[in-house]
N, C-alpha and C. Protein backbone atom coordinates (compact mmCIF):
# COMPACT_ATOMS: atom_id res chain seq x y z
N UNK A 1 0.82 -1.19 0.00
CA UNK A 1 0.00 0.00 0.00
C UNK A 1 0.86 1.26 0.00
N UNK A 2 1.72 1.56 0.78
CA UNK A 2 2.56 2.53 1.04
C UNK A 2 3.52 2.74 -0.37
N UNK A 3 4.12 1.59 -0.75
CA UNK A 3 4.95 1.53 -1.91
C UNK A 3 4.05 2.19 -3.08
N UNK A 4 2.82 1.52 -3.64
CA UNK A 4 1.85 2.28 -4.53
C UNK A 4 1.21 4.33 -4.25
N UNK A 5 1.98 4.52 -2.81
CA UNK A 5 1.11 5.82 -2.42
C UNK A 5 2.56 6.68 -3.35
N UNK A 6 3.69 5.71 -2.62
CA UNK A 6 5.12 6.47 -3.17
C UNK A 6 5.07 6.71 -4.61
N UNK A 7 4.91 5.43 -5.01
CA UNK A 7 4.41 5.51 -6.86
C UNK A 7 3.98 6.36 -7.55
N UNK A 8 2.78 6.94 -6.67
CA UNK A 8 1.54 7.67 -7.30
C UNK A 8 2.26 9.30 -7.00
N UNK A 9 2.85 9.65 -6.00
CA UNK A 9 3.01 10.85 -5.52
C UNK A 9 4.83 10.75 -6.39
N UNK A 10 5.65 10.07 -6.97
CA UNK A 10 6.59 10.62 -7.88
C UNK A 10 5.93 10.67 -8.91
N UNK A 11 5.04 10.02 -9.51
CA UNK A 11 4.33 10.31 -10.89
C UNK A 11 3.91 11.58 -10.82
N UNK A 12 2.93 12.08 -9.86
CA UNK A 12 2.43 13.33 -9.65
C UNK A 12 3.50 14.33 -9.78
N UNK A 13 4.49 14.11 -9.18
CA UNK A 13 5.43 15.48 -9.01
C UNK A 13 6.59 15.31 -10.18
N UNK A 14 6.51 14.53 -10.85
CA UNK A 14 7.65 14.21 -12.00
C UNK A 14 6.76 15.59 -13.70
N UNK A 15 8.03 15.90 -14.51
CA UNK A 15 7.57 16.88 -15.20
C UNK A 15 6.76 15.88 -16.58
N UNK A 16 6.39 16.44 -17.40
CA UNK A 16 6.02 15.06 -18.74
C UNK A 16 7.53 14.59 -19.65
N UNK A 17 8.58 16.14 -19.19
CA UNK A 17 9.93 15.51 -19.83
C UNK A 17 10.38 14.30 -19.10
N UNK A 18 10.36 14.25 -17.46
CA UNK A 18 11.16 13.65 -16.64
C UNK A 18 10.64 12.10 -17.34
N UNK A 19 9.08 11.90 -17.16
CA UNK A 19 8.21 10.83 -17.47
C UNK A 19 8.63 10.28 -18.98
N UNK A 20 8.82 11.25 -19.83
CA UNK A 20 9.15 10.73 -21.60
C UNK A 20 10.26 10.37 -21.40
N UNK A 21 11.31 10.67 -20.77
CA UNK A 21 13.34 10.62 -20.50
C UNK A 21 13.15 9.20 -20.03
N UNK A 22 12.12 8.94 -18.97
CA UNK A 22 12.49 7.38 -18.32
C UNK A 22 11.61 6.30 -19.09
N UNK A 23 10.60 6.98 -19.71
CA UNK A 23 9.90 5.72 -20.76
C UNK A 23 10.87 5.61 -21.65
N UNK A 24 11.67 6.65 -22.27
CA UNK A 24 13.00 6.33 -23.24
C UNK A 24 14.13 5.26 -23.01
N UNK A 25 14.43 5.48 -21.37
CA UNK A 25 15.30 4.98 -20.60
C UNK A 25 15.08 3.48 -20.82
N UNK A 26 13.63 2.96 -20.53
CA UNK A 26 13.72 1.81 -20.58
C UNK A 26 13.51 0.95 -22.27
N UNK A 27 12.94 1.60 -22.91
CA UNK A 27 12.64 1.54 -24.05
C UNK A 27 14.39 1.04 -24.45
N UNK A 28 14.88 2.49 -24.85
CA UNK A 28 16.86 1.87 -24.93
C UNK A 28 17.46 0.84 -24.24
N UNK A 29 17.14 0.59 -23.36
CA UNK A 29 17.58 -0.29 -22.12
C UNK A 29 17.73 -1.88 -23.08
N UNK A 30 16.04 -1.62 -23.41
CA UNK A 30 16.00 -3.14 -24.15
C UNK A 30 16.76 -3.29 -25.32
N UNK A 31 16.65 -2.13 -26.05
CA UNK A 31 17.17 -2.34 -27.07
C UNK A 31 19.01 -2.89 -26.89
N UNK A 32 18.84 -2.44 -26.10
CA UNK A 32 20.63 -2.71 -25.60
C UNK A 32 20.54 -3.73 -25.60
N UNK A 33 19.97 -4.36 -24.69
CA UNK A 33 19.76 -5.67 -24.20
C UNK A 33 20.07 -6.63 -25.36
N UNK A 34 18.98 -5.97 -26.60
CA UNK A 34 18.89 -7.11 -27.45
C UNK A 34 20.22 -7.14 -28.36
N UNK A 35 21.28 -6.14 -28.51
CA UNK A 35 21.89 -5.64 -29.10
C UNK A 35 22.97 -6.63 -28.92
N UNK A 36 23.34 -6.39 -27.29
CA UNK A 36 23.82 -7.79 -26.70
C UNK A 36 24.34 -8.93 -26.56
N UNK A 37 22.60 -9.21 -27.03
CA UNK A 37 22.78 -10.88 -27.21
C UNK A 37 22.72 -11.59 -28.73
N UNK A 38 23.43 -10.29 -29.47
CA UNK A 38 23.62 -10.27 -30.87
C UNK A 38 23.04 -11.36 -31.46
N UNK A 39 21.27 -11.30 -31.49
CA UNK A 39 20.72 -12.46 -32.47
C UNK A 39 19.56 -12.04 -32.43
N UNK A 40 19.07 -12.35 -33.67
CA UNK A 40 17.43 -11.83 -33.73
C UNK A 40 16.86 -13.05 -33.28
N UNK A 41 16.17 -12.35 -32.08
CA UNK A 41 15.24 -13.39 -31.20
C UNK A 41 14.27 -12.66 -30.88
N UNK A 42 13.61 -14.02 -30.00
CA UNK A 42 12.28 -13.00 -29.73
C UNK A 42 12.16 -11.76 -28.90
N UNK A 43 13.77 -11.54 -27.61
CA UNK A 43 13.44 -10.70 -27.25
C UNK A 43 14.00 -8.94 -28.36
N UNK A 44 14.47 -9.80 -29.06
CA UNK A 44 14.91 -8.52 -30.05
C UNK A 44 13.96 -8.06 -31.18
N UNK A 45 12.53 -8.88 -31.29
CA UNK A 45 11.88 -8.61 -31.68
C UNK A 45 10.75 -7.66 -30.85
N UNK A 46 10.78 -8.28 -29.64
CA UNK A 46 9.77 -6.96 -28.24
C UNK A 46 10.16 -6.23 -28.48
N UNK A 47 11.76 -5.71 -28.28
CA UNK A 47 12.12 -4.27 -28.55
C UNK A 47 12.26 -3.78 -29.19
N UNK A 48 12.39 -4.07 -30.58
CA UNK A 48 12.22 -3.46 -31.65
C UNK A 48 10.48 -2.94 -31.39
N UNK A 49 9.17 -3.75 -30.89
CA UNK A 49 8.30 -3.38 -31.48
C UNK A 49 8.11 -2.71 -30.51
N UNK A 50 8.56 -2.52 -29.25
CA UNK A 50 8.29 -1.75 -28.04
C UNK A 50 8.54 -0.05 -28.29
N UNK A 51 9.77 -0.04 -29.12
CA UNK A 51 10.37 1.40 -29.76
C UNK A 51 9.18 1.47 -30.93
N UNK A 52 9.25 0.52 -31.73
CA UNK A 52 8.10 1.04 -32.77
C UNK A 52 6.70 1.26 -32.66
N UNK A 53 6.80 1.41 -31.13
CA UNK A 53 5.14 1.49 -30.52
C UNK A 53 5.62 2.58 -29.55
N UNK A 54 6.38 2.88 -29.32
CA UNK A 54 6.46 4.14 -28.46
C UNK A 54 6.50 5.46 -29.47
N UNK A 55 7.22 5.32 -30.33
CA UNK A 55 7.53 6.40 -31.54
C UNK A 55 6.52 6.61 -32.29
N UNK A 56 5.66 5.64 -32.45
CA UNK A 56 3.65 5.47 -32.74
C UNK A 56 3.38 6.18 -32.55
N UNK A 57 3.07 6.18 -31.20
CA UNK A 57 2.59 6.78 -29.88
C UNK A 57 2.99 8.36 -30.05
N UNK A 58 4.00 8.74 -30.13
CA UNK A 58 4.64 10.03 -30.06
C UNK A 58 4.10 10.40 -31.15
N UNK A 59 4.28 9.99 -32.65
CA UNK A 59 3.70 10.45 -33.68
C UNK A 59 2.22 11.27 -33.97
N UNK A 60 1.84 9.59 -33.24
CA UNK A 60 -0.13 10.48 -32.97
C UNK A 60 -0.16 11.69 -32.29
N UNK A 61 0.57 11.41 -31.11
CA UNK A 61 0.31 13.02 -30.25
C UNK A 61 0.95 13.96 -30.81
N UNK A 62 1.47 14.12 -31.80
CA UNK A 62 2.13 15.35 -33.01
C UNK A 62 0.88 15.66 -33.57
N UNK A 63 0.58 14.86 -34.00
CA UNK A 63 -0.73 15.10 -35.52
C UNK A 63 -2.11 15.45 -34.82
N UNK A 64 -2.22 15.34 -33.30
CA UNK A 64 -3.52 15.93 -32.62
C UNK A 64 -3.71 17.30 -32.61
N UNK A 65 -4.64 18.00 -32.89
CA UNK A 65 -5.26 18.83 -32.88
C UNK A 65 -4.97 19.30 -31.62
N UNK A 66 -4.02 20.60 -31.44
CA UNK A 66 -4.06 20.97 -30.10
C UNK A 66 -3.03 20.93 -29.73
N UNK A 67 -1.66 20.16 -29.83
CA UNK A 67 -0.95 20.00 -29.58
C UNK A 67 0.05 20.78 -29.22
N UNK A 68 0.89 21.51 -28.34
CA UNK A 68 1.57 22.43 -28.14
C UNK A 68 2.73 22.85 -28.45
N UNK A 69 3.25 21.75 -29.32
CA UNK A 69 4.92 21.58 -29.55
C UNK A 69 5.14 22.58 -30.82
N UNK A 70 5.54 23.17 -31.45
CA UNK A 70 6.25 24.02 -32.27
C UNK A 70 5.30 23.18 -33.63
N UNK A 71 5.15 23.74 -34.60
CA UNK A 71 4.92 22.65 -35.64
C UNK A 71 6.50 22.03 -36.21
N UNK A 72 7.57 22.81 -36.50
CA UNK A 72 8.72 21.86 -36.66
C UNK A 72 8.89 20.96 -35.92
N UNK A 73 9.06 21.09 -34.41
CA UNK A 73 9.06 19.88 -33.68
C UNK A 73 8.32 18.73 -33.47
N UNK A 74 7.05 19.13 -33.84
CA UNK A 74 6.02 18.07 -34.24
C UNK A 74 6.51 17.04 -35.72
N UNK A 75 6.75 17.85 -36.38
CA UNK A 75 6.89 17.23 -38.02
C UNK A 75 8.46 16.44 -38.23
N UNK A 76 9.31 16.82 -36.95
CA UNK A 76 10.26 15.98 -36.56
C UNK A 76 10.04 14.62 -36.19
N UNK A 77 9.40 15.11 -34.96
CA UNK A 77 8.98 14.07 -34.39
C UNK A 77 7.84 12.90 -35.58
N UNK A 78 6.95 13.45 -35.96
CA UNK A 78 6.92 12.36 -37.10
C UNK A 78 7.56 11.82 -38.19
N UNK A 79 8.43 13.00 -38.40
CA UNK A 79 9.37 11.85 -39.52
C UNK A 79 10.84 11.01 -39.11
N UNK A 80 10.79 11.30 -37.70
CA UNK A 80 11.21 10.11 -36.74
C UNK A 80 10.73 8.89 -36.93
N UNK A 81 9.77 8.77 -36.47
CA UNK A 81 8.64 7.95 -36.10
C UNK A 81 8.61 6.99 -37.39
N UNK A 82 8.17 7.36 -38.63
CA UNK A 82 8.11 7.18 -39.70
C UNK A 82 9.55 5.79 -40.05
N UNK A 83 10.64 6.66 -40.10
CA UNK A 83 12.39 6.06 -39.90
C UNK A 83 12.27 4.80 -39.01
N UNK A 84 11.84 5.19 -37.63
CA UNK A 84 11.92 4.30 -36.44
C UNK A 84 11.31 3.13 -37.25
N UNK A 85 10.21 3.13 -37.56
CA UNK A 85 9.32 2.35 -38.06
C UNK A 85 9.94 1.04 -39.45
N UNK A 86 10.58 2.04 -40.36
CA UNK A 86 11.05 1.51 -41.99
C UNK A 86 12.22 0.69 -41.34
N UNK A 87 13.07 1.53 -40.47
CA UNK A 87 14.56 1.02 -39.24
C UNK A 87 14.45 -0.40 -39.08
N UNK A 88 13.48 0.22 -38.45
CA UNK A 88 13.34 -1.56 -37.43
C UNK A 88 12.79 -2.82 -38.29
N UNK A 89 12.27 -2.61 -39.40
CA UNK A 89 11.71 -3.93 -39.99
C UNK A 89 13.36 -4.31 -40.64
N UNK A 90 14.18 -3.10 -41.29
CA UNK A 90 15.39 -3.65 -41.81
C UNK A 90 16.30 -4.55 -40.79
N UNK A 91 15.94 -4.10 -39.17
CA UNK A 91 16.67 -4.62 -38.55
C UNK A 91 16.34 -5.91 -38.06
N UNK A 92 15.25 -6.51 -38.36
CA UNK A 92 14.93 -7.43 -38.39
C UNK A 92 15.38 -8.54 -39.53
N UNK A 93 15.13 -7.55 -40.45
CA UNK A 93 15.64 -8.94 -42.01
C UNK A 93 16.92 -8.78 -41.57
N UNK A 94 18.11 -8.18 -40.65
CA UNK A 94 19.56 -8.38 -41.00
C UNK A 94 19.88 -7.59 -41.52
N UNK A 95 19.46 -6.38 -42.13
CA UNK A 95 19.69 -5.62 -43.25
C UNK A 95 20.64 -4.15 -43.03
N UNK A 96 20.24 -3.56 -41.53
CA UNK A 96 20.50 -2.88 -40.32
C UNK A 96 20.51 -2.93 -39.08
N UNK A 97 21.53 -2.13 -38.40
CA UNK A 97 21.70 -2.42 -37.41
C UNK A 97 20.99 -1.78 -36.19
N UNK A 98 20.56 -2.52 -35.05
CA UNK A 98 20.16 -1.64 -34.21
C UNK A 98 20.58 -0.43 -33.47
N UNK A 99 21.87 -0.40 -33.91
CA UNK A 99 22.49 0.60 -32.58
C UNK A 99 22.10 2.13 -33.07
N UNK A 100 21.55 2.04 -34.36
CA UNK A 100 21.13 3.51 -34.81
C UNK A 100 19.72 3.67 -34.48
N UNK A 101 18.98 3.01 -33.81
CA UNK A 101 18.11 3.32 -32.78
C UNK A 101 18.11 3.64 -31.70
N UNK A 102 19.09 3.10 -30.93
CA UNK A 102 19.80 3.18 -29.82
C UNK A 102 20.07 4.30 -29.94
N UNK A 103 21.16 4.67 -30.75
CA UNK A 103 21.83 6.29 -30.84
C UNK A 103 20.09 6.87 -30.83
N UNK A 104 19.58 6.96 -32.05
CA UNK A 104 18.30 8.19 -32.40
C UNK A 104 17.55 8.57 -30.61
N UNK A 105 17.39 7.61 -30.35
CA UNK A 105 16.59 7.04 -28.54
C UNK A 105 17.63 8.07 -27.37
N UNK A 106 18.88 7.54 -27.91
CA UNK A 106 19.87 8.37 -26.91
C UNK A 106 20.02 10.24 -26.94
N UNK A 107 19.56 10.26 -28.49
CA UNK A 107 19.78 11.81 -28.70
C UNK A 107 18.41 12.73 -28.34
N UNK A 108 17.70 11.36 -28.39
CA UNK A 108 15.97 12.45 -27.93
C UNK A 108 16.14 12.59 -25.95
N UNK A 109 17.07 11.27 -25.06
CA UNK A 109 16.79 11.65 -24.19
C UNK A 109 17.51 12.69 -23.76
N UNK A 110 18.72 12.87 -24.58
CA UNK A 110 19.37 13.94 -23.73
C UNK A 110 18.85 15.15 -24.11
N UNK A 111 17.94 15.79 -25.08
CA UNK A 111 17.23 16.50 -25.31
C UNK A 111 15.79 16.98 -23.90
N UNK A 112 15.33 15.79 -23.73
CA UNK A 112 14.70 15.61 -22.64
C UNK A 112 15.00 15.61 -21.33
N UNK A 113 16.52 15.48 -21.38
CA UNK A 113 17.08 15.69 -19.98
C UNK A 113 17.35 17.52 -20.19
N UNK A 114 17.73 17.85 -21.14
CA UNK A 114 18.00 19.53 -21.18
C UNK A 114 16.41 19.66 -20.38
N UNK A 115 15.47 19.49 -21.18
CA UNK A 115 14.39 20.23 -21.24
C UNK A 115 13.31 19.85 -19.23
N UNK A 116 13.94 18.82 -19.17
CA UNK A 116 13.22 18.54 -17.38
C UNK A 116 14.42 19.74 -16.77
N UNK A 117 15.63 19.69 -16.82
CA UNK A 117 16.30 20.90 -16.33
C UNK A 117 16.27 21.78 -16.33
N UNK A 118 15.57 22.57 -17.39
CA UNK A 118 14.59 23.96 -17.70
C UNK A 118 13.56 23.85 -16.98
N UNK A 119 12.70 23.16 -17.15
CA UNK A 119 11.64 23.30 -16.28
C UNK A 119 11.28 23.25 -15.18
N UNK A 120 12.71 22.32 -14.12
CA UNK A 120 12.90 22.50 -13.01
C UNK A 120 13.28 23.71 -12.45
N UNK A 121 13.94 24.69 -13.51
CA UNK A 121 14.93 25.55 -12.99
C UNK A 121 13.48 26.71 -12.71
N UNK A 122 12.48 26.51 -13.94
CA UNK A 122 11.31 27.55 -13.99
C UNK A 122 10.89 27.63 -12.63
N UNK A 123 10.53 25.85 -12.32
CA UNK A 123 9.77 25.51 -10.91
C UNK A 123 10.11 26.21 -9.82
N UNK A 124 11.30 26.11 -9.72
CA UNK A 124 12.15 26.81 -8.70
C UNK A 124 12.13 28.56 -8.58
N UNK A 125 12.04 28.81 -9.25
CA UNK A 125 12.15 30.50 -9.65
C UNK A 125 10.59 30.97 -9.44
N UNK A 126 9.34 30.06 -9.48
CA UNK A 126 8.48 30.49 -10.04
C UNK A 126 8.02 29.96 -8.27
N UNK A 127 8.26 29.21 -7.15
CA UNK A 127 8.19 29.22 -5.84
C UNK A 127 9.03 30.12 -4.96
N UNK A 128 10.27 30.50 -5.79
CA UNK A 128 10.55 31.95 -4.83
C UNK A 128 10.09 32.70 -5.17
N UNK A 129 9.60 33.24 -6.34
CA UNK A 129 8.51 34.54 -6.39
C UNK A 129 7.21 34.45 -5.60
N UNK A 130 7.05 33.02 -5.81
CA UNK A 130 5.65 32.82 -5.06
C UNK A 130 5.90 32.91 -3.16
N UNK A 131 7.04 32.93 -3.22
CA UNK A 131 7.25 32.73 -1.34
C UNK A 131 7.66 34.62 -1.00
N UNK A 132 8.69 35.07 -1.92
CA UNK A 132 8.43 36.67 -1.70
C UNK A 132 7.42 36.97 -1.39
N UNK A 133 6.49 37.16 -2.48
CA UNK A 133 5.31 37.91 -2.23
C UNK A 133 4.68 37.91 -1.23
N UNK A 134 4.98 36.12 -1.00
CA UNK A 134 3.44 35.68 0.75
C UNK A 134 4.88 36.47 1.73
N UNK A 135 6.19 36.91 2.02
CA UNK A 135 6.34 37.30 2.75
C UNK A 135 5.55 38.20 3.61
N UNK A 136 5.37 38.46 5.04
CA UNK A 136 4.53 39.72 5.81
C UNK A 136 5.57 41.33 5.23
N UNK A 137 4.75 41.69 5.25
CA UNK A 137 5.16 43.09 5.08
C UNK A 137 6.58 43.71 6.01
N UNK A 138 6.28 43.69 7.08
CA UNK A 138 7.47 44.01 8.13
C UNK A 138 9.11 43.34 7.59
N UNK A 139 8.95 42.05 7.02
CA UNK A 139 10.09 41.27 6.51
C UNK A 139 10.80 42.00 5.28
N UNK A 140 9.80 42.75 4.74
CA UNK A 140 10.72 43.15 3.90
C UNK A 140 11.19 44.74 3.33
N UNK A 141 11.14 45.55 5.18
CA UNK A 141 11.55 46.66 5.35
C UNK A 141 13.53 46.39 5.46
């Protein structure tokens, strides 16, 4: 019970970069994994489709209506997605290698690690303004 309260309350306080950086994290993880055990098997087939279902995933939320990201960064992000996709079936026939997923995976998280560091830094700046102000008056003669 306690372990699930912990769960719920880092999800809550984590940014959507921090959350995309560690779904990346594990996403690469596998791919490593499978990289590895240098043979197309079945677990090198999960991760291939685990990346080609996460980069899916990312794609759709580009092309939604509403979406907040830059339109270049959106249209990146789908013709990522797109690559990830054509990538991974070659890397399946033998044709290519995985580690240029690996790399593509590695260059979006450190992108995502810039960008949770910005937004932490906002967080921070944006609770000492908020703690000035509630200062009492007398404090800040």
């Amino acid at each position: 019970m306690s372990y699930q309260a912990y769960q719920k309350a880092q999800q809550s306080a984590d940014s959507p970069s921090q959350v995309e950086y560690r779904l990346f994290a594990e996403v690469t993880n596998a791919l490593m994994k499978a990289k590895d055990r240098g043979i197309r098997d079945k677990g090198m087939v999960e991760a291939l489709d685990w990346n080609r279902r996460m980069w899916s995933v990312l794609s759709s939320d580009c092309g939604t209506e509403g979406n907040a990201l830059p339109a270049q960064l959106r249209a990146g992000i789908i013709s990522l997605s797109i690559w990830v996709s054509k990538h991974s079936s070659a890397v399946m026939r033998g044709e290519e290698d995985i580690e240029d997923l690996i790399n593509i995976n590695r260059t979006i998280m450190e992108g995502l690690a810039d960008q949770a560091k910005l937004q932490q830094k906002q967080q921070t700046e944006q609770q000492t303004a908020q703690a000035d102000t509630q200062k009492p008056f007398d404090s800040q003669l």
